[in-house]
N, C-alpha and C. Protein backbone atom coordinates (compact mmCIF):
# COMPACT_ATOMS: atom_id res chain seq x y z
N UNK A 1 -27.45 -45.58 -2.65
CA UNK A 1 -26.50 -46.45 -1.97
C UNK A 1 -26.61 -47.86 -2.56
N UNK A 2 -25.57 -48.27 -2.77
CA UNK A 2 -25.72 -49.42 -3.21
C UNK A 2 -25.92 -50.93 -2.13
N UNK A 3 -26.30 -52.31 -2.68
CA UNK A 3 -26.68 -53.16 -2.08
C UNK A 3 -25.77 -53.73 -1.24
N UNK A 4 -24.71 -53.71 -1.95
CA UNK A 4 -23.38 -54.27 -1.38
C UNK A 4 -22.77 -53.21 -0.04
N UNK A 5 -22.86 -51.48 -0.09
CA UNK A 5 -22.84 -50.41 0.91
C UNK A 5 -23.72 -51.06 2.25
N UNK A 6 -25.23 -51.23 1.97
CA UNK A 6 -26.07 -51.50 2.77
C UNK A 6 -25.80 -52.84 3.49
N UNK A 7 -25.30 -53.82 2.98
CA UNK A 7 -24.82 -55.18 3.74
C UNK A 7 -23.99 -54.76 4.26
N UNK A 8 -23.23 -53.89 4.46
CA UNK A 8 -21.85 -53.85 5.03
C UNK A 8 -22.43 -52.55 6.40
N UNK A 9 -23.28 -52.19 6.30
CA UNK A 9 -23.90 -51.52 6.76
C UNK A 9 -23.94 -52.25 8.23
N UNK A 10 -25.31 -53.21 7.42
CA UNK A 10 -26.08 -54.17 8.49
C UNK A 10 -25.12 -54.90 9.08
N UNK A 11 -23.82 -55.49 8.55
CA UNK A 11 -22.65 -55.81 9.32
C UNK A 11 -22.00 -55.40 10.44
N UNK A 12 -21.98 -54.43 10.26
CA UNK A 12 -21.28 -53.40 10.73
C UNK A 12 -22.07 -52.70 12.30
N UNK A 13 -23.45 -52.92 11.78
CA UNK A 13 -24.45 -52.47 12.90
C UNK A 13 -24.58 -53.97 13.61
N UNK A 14 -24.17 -54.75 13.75
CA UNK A 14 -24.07 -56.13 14.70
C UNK A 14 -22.04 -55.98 15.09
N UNK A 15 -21.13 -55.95 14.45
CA UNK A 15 -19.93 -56.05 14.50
C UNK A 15 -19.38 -55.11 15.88
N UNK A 16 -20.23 -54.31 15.77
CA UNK A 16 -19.84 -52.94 15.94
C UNK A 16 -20.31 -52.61 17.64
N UNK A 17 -21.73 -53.38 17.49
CA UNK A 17 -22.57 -53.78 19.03
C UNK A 17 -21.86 -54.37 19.92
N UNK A 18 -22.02 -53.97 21.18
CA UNK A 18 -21.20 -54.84 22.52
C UNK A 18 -21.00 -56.48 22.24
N UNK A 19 -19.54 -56.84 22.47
CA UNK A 19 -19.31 -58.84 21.66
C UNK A 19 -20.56 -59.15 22.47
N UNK A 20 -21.12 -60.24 22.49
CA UNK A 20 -21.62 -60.90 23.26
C UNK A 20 -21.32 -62.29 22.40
N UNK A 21 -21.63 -64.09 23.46
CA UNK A 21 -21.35 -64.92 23.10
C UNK A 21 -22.25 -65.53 21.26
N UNK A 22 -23.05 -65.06 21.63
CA UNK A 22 -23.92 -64.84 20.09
C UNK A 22 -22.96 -64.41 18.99
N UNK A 23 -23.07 -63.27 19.78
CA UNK A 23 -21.53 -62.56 18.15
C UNK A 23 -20.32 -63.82 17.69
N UNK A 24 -20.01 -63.93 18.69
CA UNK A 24 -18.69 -65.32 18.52
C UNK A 24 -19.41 -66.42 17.69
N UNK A 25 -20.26 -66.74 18.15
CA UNK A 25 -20.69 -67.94 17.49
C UNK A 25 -21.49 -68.03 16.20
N UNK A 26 -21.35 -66.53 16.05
CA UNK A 26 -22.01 -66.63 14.59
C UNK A 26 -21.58 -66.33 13.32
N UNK A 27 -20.15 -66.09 13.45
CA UNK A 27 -19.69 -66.42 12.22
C UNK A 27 -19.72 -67.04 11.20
N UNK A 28 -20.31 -68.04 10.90
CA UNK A 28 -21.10 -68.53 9.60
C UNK A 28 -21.74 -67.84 9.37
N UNK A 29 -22.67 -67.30 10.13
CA UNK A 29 -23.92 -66.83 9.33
C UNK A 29 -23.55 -65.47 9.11
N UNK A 30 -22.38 -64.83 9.20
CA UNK A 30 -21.97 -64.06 8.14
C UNK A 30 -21.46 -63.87 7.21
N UNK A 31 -20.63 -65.09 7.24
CA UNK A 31 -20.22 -65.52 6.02
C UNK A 31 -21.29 -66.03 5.08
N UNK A 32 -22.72 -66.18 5.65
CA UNK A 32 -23.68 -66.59 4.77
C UNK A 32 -24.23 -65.70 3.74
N UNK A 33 -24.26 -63.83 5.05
CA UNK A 33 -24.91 -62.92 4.67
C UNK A 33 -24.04 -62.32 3.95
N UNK A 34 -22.34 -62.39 4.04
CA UNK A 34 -21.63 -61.69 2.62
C UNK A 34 -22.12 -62.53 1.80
N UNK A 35 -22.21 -63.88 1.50
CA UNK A 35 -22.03 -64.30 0.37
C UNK A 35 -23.28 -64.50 -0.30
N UNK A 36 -24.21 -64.06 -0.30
CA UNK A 36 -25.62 -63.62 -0.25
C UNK A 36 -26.17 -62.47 -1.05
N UNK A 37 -25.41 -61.40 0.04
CA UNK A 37 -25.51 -59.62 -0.35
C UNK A 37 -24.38 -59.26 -0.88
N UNK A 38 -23.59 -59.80 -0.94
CA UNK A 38 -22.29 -59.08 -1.43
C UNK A 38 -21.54 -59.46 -2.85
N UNK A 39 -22.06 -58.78 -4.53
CA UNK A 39 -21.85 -59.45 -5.50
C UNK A 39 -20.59 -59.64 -5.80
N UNK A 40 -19.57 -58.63 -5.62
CA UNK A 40 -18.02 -58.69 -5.71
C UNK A 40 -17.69 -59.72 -4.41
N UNK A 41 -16.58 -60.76 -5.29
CA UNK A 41 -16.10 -61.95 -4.48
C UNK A 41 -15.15 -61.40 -3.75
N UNK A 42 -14.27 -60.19 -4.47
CA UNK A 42 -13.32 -59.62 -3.83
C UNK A 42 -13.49 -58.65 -2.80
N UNK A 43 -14.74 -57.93 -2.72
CA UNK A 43 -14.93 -56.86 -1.54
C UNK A 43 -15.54 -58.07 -0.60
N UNK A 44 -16.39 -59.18 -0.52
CA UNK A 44 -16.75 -59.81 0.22
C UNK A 44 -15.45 -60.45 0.91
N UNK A 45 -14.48 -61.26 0.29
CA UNK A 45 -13.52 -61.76 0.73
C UNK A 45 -12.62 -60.88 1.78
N UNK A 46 -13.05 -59.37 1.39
CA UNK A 46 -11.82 -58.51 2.13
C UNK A 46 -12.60 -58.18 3.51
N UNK A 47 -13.96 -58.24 3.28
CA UNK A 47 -14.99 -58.30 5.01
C UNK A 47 -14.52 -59.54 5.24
N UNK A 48 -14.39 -60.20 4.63
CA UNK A 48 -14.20 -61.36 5.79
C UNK A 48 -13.35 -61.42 6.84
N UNK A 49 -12.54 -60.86 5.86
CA UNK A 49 -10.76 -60.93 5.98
C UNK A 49 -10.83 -59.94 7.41
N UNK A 50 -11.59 -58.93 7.59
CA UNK A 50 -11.12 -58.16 7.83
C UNK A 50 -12.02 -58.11 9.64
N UNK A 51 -13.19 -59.22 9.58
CA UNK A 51 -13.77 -59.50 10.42
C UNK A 51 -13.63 -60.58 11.17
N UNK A 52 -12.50 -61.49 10.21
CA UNK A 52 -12.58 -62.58 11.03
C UNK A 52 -11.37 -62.83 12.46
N UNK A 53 -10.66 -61.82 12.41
CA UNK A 53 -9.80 -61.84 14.05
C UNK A 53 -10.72 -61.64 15.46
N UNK A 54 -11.59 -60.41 14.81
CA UNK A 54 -12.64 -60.71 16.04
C UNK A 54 -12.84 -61.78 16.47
N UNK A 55 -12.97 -62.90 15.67
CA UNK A 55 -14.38 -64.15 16.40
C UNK A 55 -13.17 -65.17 16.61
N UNK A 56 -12.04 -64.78 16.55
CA UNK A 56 -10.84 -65.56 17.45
C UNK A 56 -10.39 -65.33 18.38
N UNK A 57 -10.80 -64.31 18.99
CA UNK A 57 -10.44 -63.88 20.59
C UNK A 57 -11.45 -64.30 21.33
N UNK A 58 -11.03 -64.69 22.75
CA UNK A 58 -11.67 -65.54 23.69
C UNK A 58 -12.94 -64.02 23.94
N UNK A 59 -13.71 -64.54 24.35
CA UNK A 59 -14.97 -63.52 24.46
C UNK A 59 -14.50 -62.39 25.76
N UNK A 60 -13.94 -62.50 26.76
CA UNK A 60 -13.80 -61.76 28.08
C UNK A 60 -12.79 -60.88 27.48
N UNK A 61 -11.75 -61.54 26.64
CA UNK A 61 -10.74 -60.46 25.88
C UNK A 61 -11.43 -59.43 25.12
N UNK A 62 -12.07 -60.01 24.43
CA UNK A 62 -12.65 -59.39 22.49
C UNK A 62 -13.73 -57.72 23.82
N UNK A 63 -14.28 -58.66 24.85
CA UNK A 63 -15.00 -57.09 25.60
C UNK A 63 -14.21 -56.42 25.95
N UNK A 64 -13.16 -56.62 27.30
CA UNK A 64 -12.18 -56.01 27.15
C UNK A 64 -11.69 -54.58 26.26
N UNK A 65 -11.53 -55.39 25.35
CA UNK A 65 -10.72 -54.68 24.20
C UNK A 65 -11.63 -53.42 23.57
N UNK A 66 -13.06 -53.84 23.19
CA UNK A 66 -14.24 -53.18 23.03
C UNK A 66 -14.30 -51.94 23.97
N UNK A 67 -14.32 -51.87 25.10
CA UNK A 67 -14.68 -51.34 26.10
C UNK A 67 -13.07 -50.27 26.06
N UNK A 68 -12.00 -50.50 26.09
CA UNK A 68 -11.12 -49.74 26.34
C UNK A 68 -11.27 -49.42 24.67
N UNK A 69 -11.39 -49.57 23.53
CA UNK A 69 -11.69 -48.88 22.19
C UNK A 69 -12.66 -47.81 22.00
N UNK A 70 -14.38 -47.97 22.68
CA UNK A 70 -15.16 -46.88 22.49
C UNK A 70 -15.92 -46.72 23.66
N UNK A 71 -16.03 -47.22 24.32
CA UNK A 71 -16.92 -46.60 25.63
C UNK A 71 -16.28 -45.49 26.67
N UNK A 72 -16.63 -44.10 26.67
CA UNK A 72 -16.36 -43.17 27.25
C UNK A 72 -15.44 -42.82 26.78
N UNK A 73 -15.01 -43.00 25.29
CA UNK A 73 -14.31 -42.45 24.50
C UNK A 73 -14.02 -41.11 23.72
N UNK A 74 -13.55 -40.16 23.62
CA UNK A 74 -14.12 -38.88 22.92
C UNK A 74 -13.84 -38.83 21.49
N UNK A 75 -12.91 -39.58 20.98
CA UNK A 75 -12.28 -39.55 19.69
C UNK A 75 -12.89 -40.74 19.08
N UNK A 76 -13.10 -41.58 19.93
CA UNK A 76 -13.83 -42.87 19.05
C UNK A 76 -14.65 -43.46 19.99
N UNK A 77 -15.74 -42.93 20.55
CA UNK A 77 -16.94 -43.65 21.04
C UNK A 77 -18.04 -43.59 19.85
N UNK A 78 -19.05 -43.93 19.97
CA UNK A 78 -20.06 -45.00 19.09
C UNK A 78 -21.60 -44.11 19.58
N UNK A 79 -21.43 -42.77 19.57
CA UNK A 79 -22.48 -41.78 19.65
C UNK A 79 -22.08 -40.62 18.87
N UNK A 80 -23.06 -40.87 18.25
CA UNK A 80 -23.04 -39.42 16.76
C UNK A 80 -22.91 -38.05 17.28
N UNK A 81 -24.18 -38.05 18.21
CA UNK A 81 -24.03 -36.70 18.50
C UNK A 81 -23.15 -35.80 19.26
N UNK A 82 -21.96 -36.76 19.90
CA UNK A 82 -21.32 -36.47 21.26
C UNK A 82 -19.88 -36.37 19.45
N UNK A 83 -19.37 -36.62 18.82
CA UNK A 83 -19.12 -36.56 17.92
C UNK A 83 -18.94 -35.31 17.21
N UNK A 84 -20.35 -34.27 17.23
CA UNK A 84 -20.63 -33.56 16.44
C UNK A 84 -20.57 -32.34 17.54
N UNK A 85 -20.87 -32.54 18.50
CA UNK A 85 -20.99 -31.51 19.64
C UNK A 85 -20.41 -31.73 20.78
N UNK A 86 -20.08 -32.57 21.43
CA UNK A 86 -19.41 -32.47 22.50
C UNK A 86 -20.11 -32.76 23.50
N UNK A 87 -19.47 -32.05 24.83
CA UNK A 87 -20.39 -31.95 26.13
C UNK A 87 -21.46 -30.68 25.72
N UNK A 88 -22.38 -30.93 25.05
CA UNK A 88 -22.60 -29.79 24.51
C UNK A 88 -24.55 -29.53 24.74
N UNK A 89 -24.84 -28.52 25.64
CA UNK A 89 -26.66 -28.84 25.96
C UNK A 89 -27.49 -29.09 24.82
N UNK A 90 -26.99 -28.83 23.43
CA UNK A 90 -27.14 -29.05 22.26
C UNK A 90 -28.04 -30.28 21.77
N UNK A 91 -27.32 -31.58 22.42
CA UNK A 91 -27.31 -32.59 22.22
C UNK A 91 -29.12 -33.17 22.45
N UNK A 92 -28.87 -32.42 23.68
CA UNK A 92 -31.00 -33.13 23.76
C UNK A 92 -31.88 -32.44 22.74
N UNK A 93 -31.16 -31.49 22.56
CA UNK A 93 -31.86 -31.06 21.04
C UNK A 93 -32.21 -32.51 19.42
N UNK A 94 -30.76 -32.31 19.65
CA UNK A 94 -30.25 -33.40 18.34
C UNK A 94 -31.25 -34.82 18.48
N UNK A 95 -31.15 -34.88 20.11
CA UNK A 95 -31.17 -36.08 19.67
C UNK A 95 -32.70 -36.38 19.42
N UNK A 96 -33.96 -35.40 20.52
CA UNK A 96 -35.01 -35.49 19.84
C UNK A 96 -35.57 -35.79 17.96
N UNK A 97 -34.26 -35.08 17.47
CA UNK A 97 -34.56 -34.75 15.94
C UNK A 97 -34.44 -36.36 15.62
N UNK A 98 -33.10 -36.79 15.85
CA UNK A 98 -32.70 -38.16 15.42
C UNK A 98 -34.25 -39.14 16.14
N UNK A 99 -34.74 -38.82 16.84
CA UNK A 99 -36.30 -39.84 17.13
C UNK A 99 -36.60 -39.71 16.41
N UNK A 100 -36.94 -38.50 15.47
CA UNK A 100 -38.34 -38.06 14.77
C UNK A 100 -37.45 -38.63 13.51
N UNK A 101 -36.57 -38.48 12.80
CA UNK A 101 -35.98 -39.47 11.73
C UNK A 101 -36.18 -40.60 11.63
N UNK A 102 -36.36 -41.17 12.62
CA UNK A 102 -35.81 -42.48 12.62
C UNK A 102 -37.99 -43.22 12.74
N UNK A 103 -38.68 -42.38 13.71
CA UNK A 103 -39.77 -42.48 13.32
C UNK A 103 -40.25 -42.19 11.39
N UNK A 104 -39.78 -41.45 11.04
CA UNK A 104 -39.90 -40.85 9.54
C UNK A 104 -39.59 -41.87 8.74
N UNK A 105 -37.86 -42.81 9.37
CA UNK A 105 -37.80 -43.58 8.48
C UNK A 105 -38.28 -44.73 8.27
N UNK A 106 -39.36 -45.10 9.40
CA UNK A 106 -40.56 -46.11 9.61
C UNK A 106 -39.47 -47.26 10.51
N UNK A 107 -39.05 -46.81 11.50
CA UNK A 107 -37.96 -47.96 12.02
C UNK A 107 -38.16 -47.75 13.53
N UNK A 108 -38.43 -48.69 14.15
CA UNK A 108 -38.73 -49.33 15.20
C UNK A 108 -37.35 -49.99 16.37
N UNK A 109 -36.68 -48.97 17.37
CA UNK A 109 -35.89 -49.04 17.99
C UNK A 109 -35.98 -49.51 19.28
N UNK A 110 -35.72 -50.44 19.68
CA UNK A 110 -36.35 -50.57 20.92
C UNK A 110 -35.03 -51.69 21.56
N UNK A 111 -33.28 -50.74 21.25
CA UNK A 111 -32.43 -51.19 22.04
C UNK A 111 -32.32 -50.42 23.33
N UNK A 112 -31.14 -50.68 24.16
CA UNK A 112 -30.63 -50.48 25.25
C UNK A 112 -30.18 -48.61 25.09
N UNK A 113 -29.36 -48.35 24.22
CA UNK A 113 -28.91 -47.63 23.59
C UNK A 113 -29.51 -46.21 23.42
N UNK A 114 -29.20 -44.72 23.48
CA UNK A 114 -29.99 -43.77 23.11
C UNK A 114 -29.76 -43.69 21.45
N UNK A 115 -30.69 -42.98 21.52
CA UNK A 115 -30.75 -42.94 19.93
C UNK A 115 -29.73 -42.34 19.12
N UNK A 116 -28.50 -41.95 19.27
CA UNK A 116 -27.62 -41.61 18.44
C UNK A 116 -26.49 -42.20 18.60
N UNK A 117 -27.08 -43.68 19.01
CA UNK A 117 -25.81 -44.82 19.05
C UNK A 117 -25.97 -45.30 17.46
N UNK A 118 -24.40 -45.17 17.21
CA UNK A 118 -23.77 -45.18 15.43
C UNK A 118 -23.86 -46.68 15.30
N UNK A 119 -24.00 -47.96 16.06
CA UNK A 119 -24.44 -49.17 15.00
C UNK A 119 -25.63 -48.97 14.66
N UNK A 120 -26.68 -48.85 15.82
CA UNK A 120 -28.48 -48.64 15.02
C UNK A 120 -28.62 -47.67 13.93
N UNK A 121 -27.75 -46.35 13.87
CA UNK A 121 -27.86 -45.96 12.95
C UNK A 121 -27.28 -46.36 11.75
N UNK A 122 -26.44 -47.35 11.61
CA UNK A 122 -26.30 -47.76 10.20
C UNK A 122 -27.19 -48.70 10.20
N UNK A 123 -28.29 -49.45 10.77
CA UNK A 123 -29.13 -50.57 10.45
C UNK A 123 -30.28 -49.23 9.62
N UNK A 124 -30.50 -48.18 10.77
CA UNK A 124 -31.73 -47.31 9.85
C UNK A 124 -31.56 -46.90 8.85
N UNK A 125 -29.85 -46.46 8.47
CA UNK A 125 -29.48 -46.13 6.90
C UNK A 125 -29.83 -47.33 5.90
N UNK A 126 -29.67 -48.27 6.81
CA UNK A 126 -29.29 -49.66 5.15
C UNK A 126 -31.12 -49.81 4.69
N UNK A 127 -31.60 -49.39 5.70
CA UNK A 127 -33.15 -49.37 5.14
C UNK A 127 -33.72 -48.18 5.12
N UNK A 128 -33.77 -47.14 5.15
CA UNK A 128 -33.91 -45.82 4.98
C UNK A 128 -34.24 -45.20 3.83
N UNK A 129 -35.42 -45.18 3.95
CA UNK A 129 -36.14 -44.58 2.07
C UNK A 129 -35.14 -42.87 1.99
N UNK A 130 -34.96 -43.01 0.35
CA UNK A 130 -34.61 -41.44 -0.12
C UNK A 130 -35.28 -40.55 0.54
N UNK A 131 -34.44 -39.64 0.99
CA UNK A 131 -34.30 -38.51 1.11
C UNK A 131 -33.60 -37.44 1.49
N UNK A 132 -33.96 -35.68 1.37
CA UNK A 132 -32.41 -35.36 2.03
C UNK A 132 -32.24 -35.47 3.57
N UNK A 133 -33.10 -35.74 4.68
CA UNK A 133 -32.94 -35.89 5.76
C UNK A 133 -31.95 -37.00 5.93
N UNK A 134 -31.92 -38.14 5.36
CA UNK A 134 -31.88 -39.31 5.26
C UNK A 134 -29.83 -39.29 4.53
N UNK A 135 -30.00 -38.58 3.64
CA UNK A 135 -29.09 -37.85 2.99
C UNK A 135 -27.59 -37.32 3.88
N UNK A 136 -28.64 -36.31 4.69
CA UNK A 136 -27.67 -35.67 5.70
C UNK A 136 -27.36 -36.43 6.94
N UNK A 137 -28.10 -37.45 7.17
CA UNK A 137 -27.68 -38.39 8.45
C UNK A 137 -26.32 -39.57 7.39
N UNK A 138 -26.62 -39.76 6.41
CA UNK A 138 -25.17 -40.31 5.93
C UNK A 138 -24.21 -39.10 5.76
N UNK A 139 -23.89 -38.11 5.44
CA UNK A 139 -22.88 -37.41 5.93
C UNK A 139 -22.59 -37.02 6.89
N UNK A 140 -23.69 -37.10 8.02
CA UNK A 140 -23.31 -36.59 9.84
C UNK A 140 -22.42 -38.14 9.88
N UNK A 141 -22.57 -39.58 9.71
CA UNK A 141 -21.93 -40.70 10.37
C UNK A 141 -20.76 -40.64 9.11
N UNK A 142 -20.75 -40.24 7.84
CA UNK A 142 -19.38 -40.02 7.29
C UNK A 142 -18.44 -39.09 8.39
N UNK A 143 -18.74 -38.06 8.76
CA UNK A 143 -18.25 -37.15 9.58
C UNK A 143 -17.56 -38.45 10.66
N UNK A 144 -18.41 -39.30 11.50
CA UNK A 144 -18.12 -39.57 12.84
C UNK A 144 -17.48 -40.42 12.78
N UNK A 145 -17.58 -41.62 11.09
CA UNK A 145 -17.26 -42.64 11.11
C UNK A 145 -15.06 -42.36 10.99
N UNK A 146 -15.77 -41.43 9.81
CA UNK A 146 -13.85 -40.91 9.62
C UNK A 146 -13.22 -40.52 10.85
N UNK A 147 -14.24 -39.53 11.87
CA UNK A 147 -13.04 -39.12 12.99
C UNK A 147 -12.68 -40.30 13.86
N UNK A 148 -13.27 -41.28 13.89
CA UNK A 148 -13.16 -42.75 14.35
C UNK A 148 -11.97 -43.20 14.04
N UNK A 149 -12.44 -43.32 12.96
CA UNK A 149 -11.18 -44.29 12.06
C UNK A 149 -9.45 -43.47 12.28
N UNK A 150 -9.58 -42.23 12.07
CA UNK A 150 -8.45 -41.17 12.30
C UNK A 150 -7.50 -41.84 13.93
N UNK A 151 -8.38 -41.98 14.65
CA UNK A 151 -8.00 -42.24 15.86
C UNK A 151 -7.86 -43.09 16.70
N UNK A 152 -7.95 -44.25 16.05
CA UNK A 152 -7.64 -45.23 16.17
C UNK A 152 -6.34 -45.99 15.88
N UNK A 153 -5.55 -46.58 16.40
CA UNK A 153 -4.14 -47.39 16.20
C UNK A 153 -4.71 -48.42 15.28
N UNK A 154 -3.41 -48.33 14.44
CA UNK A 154 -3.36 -49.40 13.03
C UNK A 154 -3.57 -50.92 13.76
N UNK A 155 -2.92 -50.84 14.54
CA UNK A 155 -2.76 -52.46 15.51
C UNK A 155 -4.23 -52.61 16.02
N UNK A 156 -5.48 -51.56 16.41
CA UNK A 156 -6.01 -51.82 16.83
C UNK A 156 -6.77 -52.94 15.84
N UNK A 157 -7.50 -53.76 16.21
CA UNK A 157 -8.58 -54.84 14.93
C UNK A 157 -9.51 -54.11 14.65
N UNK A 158 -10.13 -53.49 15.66
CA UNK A 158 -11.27 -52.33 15.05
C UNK A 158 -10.83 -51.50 13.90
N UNK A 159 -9.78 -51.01 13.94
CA UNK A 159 -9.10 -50.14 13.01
C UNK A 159 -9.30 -50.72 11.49
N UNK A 160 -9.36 -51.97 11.19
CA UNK A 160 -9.66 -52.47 9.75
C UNK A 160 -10.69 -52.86 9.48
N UNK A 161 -11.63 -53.05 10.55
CA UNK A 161 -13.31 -52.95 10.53
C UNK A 161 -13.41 -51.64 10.03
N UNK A 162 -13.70 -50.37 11.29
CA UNK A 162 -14.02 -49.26 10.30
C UNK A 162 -13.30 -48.61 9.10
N UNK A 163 -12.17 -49.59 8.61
CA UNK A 163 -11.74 -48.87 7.60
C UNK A 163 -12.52 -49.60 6.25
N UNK A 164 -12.85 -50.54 6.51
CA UNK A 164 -14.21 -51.01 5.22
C UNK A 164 -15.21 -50.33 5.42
N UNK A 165 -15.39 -49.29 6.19
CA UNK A 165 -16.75 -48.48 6.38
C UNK A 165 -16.26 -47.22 5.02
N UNK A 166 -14.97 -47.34 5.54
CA UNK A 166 -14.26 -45.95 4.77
C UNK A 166 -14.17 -46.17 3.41
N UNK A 167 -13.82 -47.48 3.03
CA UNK A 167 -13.15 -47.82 1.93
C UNK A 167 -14.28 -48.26 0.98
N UNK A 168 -15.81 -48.88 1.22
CA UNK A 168 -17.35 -49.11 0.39
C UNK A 168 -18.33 -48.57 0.62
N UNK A 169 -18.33 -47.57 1.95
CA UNK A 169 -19.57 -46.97 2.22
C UNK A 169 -19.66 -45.46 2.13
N UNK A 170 -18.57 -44.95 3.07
CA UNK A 170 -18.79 -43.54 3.12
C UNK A 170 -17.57 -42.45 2.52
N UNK A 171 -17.59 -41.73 2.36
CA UNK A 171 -16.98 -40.55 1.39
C UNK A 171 -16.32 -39.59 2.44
N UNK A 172 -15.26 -39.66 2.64
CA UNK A 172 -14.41 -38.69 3.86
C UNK A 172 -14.96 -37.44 3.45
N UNK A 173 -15.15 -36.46 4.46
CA UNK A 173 -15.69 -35.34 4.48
C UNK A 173 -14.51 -34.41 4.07
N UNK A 174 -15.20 -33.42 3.27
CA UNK A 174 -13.75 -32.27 3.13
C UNK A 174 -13.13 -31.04 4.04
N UNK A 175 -12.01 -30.94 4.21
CA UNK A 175 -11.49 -30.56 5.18
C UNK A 175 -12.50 -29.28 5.46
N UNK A 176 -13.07 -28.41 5.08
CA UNK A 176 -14.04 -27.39 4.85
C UNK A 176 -15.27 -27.75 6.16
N UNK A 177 -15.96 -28.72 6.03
CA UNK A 177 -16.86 -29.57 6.93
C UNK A 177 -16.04 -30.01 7.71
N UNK A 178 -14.90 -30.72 7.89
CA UNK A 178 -14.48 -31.06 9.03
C UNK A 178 -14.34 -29.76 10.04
N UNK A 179 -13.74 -28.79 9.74
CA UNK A 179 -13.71 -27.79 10.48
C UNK A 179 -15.01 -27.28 11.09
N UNK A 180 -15.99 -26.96 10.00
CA UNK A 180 -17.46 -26.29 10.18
C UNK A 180 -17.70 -27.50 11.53
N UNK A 181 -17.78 -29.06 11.84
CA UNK A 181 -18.33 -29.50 12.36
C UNK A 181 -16.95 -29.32 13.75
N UNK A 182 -15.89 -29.52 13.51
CA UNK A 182 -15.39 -29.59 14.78
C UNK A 182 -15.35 -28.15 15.44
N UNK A 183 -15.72 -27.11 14.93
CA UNK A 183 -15.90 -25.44 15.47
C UNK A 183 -17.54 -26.06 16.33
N UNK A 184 -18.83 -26.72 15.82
CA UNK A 184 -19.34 -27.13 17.12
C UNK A 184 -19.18 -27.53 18.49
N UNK A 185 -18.39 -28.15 18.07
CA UNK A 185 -18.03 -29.69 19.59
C UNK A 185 -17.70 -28.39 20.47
N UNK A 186 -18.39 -28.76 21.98
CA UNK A 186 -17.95 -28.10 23.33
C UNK A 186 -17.39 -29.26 24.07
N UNK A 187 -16.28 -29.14 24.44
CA UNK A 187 -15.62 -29.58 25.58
C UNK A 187 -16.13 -29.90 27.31
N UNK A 188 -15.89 -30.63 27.32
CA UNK A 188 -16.41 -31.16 28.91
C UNK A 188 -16.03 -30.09 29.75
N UNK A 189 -16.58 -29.29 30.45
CA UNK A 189 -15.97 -28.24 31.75
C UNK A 189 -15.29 -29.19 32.96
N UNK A 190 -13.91 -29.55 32.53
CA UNK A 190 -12.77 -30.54 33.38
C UNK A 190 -12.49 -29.19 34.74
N UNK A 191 -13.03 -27.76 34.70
CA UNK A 191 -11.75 -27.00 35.26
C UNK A 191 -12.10 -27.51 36.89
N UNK A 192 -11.31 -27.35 37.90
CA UNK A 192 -11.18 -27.68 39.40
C UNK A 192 -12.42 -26.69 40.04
N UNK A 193 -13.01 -26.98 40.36
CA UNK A 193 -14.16 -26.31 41.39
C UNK A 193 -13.52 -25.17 42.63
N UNK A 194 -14.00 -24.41 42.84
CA UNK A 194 -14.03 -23.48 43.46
C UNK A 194 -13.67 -24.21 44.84
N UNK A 195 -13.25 -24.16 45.77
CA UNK A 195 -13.21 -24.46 47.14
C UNK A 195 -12.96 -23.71 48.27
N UNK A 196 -13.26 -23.81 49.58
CA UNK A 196 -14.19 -24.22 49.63
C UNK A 196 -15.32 -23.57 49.23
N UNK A 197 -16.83 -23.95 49.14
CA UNK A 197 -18.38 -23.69 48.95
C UNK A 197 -18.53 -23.95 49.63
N UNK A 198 -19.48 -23.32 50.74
CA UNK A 198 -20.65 -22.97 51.28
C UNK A 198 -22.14 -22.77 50.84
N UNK A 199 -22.62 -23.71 51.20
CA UNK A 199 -24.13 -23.66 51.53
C UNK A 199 -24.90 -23.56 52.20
N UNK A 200 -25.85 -22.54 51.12
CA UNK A 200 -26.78 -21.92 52.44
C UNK A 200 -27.69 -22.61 52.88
């Protein structure tokens, strides 16, 4: 992966995190960290470009907006594994594994967040020694990042954030894998309950 992938990474794993007034106000200092990590003037200029509507919306909006974009979302929420599987008992499986990775990859988590929340995992990729474990967790968030991006409205602003994920970092999956992974996903059991029940 390259240096310039991995900044956009670590971007992306703050951009991407709930706004808070910090986020707003720190726009310089990302403009510090493209212009820093990022050797092309022109891919840096187009993060900018492409980050800087965020930090012009009043903060109560920019959450807002956040909150109706990925939280309790199925097509574009900000958890890998719910992504890959669904409502699926699967998942406490997965996600044990994703601890033991993320222990493996010598990285120290200690957000709010369970562990297969997709900003921390691009902070563990941008530092993440070789390997194929390491390997296959960048094609599980190619997988999640694309069905994201898919489903999202052009108007949305998020929509041209993760499309610099698409466009320097990750490699759209082929329709072959898209299928293999969406034949996992289980569906939430929505159906109407039996009525009435009795208990004994």
């Amino acid at each position: 992966m390259t240096n310039e992938a991995k900044a956009i990474l670590m971007i992306m794993s703050r951009i991407l995190d709930y706004p808070d007034r910090t986020l707003l106000e720190g726009y310089p200092d990302f403009e510090d960290y493209v212009n820093e990590e990022v050797g092309s003037v022109k891919m840096g200029n187009e993060i900018l470009e492409r980050i800087a509507p965020l930090f012009k919306m009043p903060l109560l909006e920019l959450q807002e907006h956040y909150v109706e974009t990925f939280d309790y979302k199925d097509k574009t929420g900000l958890y890998l594994t719910a992504h890959e599987l669904g409502d699926s008992r699967k998942r406490g499986a997965a996600l044990i594994k994703l601890q033991k990775l993320i222990v493996e990859g010598g990285f120290e988590y200690h957000g709010k967040e369970i562990v297969d929340y997709i900003p921390m995992l691009f902070e563990l990729l941008a530092h993440a020694p070789e390997g194929e474990n390491f390997e296959r967790l960048y094609r599980r968030l190619a997988f999640a990042v694309d069905r994201i991006h898919k489903n999202l409205l052009d108007s949305n602003p998020y929509h041209k954030i993760i499309d610099l994920l698409m466009m320097f970092v990750f490699e759209a999956p082929e329709a072959e894998e898209i299928t293999l992974l969406e034949n996992q996903r289980e569906k939430a059991d929505l159906e109407e309950l039996p009525y009435p029940m009795f208990y004994q």
